[in-house]
PDB file of N, CA and C in Angstrom:
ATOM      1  N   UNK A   1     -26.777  48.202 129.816  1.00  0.00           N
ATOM      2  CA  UNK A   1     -27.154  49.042 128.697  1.00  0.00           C
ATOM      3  C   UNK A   1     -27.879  50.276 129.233  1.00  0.00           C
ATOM      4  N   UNK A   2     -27.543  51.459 128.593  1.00  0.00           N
ATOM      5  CA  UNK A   2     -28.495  52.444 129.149  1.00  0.00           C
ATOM      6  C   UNK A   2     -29.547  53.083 127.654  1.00  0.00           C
ATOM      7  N   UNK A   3     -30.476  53.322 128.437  1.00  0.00           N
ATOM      8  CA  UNK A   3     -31.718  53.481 128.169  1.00  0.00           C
ATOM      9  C   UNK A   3     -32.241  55.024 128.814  1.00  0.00           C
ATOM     10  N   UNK A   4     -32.733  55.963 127.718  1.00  0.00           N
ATOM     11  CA  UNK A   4     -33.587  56.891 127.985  1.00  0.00           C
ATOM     12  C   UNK A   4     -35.085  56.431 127.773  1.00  0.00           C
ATOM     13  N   UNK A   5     -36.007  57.266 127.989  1.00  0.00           N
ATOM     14  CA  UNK A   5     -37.124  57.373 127.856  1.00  0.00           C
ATOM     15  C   UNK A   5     -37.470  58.703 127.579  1.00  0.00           C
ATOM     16  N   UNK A   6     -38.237  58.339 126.414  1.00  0.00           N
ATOM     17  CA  UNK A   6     -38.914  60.427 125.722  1.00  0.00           C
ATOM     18  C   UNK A   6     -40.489  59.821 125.115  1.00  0.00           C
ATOM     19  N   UNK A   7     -41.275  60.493 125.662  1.00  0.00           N
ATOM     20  CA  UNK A   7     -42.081  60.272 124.950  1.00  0.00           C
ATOM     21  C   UNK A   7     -43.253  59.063 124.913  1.00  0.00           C
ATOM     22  N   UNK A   8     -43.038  58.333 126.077  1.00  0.00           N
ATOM     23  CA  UNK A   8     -43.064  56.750 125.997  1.00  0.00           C
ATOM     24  C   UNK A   8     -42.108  55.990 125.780  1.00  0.00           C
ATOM     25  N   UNK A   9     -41.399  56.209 124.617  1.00  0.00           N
ATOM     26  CA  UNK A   9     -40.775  55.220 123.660  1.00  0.00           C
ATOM     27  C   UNK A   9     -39.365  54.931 124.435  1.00  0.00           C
ATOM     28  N   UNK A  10     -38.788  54.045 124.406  1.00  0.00           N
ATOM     29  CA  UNK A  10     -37.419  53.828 124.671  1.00  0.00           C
ATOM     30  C   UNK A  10     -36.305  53.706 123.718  1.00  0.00           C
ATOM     31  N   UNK A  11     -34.932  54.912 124.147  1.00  0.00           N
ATOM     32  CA  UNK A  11     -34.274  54.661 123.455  1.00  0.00           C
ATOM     33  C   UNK A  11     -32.586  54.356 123.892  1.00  0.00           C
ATOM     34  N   UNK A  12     -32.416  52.904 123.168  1.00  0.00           N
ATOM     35  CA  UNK A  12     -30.694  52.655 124.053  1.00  0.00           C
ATOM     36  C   UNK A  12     -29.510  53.860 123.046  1.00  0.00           C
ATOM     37  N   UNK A  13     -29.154  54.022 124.486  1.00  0.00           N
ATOM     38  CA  UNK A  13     -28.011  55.086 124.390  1.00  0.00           C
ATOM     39  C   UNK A  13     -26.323  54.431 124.275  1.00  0.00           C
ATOM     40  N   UNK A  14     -25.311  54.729 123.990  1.00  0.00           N
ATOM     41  CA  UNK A  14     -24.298  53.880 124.191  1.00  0.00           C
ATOM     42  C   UNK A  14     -23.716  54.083 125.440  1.00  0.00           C
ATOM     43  N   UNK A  15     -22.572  53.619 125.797  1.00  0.00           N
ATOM     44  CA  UNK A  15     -21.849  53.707 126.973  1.00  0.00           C
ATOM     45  C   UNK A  15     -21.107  55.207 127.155  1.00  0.00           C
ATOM     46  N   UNK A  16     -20.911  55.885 127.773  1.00  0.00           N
ATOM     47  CA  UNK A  16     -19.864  56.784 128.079  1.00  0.00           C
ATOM     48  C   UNK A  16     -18.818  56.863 127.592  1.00  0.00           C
ATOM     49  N   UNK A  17     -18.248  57.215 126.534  1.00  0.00           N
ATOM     50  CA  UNK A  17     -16.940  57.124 125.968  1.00  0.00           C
ATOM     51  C   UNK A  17     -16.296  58.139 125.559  1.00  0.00           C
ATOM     52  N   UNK A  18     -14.875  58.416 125.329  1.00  0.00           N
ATOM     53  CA  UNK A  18     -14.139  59.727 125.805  1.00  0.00           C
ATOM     54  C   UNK A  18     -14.957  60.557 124.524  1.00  0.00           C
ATOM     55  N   UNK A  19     -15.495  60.038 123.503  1.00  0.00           N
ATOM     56  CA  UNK A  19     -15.909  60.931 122.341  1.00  0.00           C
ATOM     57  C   UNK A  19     -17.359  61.063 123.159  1.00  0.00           C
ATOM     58  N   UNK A  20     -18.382  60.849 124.107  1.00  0.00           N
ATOM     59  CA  UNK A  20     -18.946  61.090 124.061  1.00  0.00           C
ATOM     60  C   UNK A  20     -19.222  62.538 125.364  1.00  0.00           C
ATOM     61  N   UNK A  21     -17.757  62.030 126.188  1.00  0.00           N
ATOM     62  CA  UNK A  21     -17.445  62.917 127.341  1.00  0.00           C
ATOM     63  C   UNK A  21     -16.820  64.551 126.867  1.00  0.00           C
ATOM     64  N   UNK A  22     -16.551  63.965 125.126  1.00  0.00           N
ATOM     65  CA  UNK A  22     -16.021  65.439 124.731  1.00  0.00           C
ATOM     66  C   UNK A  22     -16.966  66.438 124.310  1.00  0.00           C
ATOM     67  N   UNK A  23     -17.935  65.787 123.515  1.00  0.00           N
ATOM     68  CA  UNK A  23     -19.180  66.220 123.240  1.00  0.00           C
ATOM     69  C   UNK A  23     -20.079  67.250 124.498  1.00  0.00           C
ATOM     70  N   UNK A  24     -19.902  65.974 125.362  1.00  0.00           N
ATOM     71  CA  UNK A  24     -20.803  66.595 126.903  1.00  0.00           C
ATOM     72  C   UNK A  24     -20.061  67.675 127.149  1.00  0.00           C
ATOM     73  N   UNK A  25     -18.670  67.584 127.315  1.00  0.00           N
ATOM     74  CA  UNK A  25     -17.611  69.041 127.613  1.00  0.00           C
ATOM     75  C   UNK A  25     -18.364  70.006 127.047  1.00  0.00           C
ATOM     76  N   UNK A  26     -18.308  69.931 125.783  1.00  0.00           N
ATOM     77  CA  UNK A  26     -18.050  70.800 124.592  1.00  0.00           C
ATOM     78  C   UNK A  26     -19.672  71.601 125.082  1.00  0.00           C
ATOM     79  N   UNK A  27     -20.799  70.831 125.170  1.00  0.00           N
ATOM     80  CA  UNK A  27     -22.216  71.237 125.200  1.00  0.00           C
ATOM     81  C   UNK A  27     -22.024  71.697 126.678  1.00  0.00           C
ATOM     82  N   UNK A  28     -21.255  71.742 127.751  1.00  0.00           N
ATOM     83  CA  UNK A  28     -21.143  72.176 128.797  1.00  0.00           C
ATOM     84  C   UNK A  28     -20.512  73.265 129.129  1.00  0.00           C
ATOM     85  N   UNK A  29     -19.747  73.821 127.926  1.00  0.00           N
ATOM     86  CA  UNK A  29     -18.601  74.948 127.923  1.00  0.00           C
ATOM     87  C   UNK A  29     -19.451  76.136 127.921  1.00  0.00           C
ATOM     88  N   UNK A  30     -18.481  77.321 128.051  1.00  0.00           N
ATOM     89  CA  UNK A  30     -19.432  78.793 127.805  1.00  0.00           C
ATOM     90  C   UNK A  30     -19.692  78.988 126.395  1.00  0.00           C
ATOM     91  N   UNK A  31     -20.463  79.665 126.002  1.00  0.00           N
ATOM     92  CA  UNK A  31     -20.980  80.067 124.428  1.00  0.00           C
ATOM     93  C   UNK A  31     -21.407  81.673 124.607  1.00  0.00           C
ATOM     94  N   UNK A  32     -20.885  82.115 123.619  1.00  0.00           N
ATOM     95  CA  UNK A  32     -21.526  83.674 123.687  1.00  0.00           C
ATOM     96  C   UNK A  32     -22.778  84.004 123.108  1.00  0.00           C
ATOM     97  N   UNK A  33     -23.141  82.969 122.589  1.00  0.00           N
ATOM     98  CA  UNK A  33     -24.882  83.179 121.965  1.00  0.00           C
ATOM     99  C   UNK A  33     -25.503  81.994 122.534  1.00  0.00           C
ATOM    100  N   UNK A  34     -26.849  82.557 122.503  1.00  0.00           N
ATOM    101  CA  UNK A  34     -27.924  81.275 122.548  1.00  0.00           C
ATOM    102  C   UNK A  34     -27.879  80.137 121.688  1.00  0.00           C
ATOM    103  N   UNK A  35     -27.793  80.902 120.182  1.00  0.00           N
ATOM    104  CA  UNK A  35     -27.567  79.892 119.463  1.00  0.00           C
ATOM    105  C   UNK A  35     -26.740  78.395 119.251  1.00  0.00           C
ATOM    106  N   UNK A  36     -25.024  79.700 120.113  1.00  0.00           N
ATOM    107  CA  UNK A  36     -24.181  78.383 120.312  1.00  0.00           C
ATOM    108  C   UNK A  36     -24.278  77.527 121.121  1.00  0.00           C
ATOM    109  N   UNK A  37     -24.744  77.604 121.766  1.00  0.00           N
ATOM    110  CA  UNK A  37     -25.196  76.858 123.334  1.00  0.00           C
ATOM    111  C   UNK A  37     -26.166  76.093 122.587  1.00  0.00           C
ATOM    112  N   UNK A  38     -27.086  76.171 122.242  1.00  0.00           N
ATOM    113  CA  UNK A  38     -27.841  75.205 121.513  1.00  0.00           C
ATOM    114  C   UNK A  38     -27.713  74.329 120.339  1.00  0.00           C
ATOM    115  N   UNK A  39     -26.583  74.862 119.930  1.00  0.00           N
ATOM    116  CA  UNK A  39     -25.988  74.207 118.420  1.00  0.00           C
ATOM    117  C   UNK A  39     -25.162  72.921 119.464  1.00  0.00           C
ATOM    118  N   UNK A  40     -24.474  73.592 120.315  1.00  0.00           N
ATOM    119  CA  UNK A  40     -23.243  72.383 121.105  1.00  0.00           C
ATOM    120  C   UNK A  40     -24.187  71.285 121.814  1.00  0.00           C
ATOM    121  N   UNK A  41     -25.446  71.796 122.076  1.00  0.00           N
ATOM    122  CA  UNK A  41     -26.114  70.553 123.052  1.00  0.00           C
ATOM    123  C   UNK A  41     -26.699  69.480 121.644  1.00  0.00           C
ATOM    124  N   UNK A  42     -27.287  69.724 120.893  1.00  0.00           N
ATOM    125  CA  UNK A  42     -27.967  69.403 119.485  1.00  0.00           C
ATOM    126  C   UNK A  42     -26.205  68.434 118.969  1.00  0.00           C
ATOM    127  N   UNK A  43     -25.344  69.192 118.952  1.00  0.00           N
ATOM    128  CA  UNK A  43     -24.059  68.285 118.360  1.00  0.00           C
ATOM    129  C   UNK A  43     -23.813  66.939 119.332  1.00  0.00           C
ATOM    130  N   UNK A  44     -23.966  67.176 120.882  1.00  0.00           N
ATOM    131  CA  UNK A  44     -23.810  66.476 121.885  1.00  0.00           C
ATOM    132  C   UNK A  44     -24.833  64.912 121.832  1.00  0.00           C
ATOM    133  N   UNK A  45     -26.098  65.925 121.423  1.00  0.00           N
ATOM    134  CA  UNK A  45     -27.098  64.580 120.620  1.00  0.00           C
ATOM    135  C   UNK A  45     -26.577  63.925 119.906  1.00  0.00           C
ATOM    136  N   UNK A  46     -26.306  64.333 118.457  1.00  0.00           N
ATOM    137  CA  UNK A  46     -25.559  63.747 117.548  1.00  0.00           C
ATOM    138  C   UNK A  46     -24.353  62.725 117.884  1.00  0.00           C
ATOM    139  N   UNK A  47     -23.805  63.190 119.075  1.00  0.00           N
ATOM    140  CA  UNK A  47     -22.651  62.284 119.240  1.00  0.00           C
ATOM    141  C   UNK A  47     -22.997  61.027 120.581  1.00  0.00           C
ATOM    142  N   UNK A  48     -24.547  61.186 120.731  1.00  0.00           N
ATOM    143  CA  UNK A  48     -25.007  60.178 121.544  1.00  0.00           C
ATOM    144  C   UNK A  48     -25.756  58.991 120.804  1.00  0.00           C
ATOM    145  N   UNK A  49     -26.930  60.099 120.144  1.00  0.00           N
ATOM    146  CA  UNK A  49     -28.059  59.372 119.285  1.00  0.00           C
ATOM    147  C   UNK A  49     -27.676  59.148 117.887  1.00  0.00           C
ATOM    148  N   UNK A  50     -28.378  58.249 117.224  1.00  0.00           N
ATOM    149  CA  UNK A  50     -28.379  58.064 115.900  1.00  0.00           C
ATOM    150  C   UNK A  50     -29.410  59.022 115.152  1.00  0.00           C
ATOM    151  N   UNK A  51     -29.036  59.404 113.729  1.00  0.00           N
ATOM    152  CA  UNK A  51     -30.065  60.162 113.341  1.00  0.00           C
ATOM    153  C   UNK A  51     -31.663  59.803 113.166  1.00  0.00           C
ATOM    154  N   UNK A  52     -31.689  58.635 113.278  1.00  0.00           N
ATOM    155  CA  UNK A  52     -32.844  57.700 113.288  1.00  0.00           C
ATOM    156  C   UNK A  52     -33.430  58.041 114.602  1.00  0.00           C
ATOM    157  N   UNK A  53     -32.867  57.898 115.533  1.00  0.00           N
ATOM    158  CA  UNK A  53     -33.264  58.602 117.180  1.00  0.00           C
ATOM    159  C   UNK A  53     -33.906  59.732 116.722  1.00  0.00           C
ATOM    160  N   UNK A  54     -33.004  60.548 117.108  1.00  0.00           N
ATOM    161  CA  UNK A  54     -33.409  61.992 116.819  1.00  0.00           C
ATOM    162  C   UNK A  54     -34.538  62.536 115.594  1.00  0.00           C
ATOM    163  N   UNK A  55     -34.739  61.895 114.461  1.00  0.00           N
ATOM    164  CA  UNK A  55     -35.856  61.902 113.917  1.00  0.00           C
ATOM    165  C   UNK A  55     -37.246  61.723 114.495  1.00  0.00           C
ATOM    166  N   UNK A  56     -36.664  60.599 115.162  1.00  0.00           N
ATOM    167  CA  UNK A  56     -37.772  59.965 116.197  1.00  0.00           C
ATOM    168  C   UNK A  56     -38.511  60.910 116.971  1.00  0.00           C
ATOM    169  N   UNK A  57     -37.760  61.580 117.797  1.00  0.00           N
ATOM    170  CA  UNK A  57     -37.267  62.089 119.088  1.00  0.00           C
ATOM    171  C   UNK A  57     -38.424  63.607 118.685  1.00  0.00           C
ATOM    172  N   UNK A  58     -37.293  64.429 117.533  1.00  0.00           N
ATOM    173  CA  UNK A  58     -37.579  65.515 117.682  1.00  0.00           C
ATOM    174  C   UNK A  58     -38.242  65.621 116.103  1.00  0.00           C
ATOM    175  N   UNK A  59     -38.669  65.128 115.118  1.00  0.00           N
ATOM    176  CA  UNK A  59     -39.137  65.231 113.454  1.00  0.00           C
ATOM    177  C   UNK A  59     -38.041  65.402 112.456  1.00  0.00           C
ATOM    178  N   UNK A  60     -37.005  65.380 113.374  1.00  0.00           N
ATOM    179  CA  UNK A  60     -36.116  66.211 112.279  1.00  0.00           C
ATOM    180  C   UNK A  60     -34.667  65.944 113.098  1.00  0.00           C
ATOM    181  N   UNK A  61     -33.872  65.222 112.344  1.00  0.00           N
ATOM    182  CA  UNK A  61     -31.966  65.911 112.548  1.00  0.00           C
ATOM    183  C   UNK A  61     -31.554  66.802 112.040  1.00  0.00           C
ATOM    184  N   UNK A  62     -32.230  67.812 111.633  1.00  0.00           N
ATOM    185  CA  UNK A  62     -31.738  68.977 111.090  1.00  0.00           C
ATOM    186  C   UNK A  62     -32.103  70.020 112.423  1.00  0.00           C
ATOM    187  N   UNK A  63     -30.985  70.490 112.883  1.00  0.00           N
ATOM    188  CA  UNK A  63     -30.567  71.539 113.998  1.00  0.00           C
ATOM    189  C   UNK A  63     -31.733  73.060 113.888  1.00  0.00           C
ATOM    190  N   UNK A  64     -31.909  73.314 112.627  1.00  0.00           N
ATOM    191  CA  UNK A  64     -32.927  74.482 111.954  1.00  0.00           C
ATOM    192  C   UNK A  64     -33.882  74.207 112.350  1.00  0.00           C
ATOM    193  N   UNK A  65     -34.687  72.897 112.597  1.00  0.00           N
ATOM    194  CA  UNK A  65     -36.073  72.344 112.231  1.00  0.00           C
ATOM    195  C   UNK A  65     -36.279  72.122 113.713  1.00  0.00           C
ATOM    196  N   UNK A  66     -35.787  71.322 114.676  1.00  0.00           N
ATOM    197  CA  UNK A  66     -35.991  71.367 115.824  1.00  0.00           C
ATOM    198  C   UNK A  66     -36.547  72.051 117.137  1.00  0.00           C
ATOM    199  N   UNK A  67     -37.262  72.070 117.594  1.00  0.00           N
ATOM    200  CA  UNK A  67     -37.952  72.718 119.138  1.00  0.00           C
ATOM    201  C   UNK A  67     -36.063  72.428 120.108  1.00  0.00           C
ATOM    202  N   UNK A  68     -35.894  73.553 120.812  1.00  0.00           N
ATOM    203  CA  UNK A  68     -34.725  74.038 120.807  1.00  0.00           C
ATOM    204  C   UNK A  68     -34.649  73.685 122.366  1.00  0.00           C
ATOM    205  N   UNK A  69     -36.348  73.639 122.895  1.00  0.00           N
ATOM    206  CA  UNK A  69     -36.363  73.218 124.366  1.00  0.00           C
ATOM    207  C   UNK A  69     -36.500  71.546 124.585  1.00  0.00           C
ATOM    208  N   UNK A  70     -37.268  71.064 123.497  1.00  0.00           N
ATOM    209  CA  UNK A  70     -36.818  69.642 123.421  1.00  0.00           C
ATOM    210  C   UNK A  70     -35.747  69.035 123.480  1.00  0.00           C
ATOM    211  N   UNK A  71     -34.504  69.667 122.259  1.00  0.00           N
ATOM    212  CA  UNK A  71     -33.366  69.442 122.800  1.00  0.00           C
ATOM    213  C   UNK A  71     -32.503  69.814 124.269  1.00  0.00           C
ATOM    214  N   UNK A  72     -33.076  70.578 124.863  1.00  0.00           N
ATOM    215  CA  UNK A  72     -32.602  70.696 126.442  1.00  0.00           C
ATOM    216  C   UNK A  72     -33.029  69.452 127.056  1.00  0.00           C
ATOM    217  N   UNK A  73     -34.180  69.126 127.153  1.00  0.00           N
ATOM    218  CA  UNK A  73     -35.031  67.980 127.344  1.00  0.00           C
ATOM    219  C   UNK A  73     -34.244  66.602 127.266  1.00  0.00           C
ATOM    220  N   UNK A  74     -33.617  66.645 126.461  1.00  0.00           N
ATOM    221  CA  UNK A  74     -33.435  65.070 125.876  1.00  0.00           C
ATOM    222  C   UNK A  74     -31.753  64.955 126.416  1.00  0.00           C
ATOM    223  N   UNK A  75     -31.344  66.383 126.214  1.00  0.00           N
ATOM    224  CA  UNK A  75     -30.137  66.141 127.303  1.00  0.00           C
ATOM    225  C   UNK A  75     -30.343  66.367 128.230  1.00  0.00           C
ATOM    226  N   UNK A  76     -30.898  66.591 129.059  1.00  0.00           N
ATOM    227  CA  UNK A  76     -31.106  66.424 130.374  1.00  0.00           C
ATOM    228  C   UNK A  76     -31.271  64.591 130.663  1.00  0.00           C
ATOM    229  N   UNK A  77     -32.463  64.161 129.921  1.00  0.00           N
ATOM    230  CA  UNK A  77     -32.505  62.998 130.317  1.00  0.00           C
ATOM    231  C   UNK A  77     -30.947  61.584 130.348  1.00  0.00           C
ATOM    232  N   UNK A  78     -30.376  62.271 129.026  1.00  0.00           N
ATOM    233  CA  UNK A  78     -28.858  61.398 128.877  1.00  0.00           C
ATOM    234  C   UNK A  78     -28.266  61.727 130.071  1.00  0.00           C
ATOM    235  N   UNK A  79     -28.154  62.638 130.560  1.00  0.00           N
ATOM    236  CA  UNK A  79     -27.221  63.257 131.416  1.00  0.00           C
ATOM    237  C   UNK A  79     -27.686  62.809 132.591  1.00  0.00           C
ATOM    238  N   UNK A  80     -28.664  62.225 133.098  1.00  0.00           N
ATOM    239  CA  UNK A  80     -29.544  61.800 134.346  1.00  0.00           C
ATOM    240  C   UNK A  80     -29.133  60.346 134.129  1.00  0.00           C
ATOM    241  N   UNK A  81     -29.237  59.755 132.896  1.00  0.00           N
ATOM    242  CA  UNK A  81     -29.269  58.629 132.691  1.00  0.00           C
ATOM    243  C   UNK A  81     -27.589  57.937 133.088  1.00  0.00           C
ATOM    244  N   UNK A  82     -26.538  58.778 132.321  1.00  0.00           N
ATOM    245  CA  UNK A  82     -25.595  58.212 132.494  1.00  0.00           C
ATOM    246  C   UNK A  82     -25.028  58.715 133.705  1.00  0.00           C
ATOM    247  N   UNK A  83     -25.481  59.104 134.885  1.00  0.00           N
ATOM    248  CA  UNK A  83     -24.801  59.836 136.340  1.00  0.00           C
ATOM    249  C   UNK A  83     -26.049  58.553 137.017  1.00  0.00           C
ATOM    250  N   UNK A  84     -27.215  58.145 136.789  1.00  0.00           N
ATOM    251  CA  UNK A  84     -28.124  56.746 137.599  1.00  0.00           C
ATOM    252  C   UNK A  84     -27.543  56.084 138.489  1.00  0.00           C
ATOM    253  N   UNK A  85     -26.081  55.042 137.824  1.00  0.00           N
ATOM    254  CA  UNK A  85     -25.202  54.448 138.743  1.00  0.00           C
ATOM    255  C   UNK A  85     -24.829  55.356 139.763  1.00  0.00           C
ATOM    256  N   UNK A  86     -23.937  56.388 139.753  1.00  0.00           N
ATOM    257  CA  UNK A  86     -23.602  56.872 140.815  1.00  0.00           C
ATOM    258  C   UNK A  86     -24.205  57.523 141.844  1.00  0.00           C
ATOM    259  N   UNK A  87     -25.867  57.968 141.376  1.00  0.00           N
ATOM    260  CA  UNK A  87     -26.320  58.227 142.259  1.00  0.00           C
ATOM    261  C   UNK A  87     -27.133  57.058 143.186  1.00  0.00           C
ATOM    262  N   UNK A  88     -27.501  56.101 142.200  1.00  0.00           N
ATOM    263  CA  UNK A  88     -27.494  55.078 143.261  1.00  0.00           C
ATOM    264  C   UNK A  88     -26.933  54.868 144.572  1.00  0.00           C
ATOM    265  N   UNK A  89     -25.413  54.742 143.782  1.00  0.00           N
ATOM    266  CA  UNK A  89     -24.437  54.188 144.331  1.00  0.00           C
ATOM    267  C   UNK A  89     -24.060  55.130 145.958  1.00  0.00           C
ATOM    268  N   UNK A  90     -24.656  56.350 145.507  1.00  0.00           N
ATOM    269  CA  UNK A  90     -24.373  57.659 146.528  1.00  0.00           C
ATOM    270  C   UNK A  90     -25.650  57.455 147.896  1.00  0.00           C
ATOM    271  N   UNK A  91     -26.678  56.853 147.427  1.00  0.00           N
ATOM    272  CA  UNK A  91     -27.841  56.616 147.601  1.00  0.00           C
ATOM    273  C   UNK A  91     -28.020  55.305 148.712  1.00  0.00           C
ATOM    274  N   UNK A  92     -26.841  54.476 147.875  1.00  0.00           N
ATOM    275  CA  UNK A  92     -26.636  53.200 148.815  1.00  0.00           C
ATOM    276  C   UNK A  92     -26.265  53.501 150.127  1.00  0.00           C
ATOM    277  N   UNK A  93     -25.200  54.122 150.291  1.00  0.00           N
ATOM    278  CA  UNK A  93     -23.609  54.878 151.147  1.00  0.00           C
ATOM    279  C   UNK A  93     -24.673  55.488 152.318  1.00  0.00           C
ATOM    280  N   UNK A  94     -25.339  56.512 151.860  1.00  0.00           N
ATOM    281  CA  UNK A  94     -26.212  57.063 152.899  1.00  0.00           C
ATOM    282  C   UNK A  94     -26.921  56.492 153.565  1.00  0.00           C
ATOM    283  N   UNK A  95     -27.937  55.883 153.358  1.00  0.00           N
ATOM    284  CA  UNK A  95     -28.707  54.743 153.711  1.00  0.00           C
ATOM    285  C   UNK A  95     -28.102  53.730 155.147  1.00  0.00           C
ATOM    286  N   UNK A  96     -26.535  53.353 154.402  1.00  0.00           N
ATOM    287  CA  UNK A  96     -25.853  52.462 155.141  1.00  0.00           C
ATOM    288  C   UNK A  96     -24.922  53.269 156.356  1.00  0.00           C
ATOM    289  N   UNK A  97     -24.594  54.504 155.873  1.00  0.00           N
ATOM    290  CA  UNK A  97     -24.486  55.519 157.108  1.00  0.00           C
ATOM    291  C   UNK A  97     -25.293  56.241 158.432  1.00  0.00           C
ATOM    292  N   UNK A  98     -26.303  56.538 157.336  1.00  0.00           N
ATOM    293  CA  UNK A  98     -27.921  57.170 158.164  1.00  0.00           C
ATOM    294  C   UNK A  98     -28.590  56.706 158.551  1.00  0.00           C
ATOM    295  N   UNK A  99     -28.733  55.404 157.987  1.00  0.00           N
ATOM    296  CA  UNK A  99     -30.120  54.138 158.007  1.00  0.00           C
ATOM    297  C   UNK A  99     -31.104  55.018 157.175  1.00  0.00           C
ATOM    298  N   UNK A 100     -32.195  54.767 156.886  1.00  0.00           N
ATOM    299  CA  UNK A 100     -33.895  55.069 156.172  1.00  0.00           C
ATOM    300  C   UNK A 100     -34.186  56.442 157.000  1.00  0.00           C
ATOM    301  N   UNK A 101     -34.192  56.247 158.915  1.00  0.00           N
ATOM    302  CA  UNK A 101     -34.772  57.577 159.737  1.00  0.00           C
ATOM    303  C   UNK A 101     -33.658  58.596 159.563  1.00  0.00           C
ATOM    304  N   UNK A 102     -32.389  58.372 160.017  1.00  0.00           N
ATOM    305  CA  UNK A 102     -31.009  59.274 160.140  1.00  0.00           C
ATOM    306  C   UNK A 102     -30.843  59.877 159.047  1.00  0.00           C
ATOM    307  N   UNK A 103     -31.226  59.005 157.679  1.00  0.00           N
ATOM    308  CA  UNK A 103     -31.111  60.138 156.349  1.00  0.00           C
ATOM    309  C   UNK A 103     -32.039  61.243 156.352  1.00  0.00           C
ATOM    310  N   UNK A 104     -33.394  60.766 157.008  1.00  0.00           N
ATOM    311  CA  UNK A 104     -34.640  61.555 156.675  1.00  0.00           C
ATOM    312  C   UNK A 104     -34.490  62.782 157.522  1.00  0.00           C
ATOM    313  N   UNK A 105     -33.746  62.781 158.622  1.00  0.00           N
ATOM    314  CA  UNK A 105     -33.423  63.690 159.590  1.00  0.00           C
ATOM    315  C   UNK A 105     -32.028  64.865 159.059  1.00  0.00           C
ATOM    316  N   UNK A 106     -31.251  64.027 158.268  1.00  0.00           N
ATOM    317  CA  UNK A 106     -30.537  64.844 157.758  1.00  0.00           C
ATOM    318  C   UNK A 106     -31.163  65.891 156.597  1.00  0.00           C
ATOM    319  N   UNK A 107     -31.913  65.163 155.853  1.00  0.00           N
ATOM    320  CA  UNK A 107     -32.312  66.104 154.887  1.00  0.00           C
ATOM    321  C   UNK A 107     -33.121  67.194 155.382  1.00  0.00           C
ATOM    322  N   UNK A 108     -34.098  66.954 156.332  1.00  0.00           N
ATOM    323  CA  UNK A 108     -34.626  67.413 157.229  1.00  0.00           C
ATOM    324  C   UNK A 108     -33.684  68.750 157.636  1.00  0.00           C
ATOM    325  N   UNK A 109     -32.700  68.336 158.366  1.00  0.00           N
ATOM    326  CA  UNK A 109     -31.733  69.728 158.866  1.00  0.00           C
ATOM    327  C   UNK A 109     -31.447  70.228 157.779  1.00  0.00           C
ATOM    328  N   UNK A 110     -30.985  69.946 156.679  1.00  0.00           N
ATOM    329  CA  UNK A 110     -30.519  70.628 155.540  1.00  0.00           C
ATOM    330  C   UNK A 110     -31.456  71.374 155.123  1.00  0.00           C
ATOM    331  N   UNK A 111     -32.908  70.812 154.475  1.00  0.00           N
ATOM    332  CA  UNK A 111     -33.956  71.812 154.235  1.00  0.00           C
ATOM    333  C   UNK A 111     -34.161  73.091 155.209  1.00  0.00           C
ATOM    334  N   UNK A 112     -34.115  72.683 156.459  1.00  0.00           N
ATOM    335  CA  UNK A 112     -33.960  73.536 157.420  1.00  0.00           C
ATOM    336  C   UNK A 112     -32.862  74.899 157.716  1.00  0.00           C
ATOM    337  N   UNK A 113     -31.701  74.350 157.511  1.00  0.00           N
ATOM    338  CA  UNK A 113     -30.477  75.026 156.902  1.00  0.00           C
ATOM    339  C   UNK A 113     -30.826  75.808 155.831  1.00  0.00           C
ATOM    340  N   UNK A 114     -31.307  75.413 154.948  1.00  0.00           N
ATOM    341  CA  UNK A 114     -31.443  76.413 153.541  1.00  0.00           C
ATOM    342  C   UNK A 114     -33.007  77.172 153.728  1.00  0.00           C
ATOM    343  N   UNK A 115     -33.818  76.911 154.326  1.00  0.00           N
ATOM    344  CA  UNK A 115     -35.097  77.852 154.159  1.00  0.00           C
ATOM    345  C   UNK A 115     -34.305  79.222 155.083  1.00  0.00           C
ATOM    346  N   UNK A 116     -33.526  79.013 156.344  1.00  0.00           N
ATOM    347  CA  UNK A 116     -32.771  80.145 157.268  1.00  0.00           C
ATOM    348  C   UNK A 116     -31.989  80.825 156.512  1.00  0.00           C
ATOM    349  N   UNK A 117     -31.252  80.220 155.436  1.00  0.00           N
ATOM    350  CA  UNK A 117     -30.238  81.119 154.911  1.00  0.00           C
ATOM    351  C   UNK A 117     -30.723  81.694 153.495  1.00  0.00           C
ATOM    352  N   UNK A 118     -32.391  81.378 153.215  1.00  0.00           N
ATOM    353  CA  UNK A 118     -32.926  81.997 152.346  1.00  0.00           C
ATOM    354  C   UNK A 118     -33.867  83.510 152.734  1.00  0.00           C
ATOM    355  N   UNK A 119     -34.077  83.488 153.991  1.00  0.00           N
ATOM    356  CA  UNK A 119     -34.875  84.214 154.724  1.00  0.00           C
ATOM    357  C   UNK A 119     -33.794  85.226 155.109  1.00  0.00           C
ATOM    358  N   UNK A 120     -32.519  85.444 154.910  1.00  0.00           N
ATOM    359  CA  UNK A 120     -31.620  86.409 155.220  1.00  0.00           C
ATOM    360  C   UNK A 120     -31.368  87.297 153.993  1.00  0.00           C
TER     361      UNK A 120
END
């Protein structure tokens, strides 16, 4: 089962499903206003949470009434939540490639790599 957290409170989310991957599309696409971009992430809620959530969540399921950065907020957390497994899973792989020191050394060069090619 997946599970966010906002606030303290816990709330179960459903599984990944193509209506919910269309939603994520849809809140992921280009928008020519702010507004729309924020209307598609707020719909993306809707097609995760129940309105009972989102009451919860933000005072209000009404899109008008809402803090507009909260809703960034709360998708961010779905979106962390349902990618968990794989980064685990990405998390495992390294570990079992690098060991605990060999990863720490890689990230190591990489940070290293990117402070040089920020300094140019």
């Amino acid at each position: 089962m997946n599970r966010i957290t906002y606030e303290g409170k816990q709330y179960e989310i459903p599984p990944k499903t193509i209506e919910v991957l269309k939603a994520e599309d849809a809140c992921n696409a280009f928008h020519a206003t702010h507004e729309e971009a924020y209307r598609a992430k707020f719909d993306y809620l809707k097609a995760v949470l129940t309105d009972e959530q989102i009451e919860s969540m933000l005072g209000s399921a009404d899109f008008e009434q809402v803090d507009l950065m909260e809703v960034l907020y709360i998708v961010n957390l779905i979106d962390d939540e349902y990618s968990k497994k794989t980064v685990e899973q990405l998390e495992k792989k390294l570990k079992t490639t690098f060991g605990t020191n060999g990863m720490k050394q890689f990230l190591d060069a990489s940070k290293t790599v990117s402070s040089i090619s920020a300094k140019k």
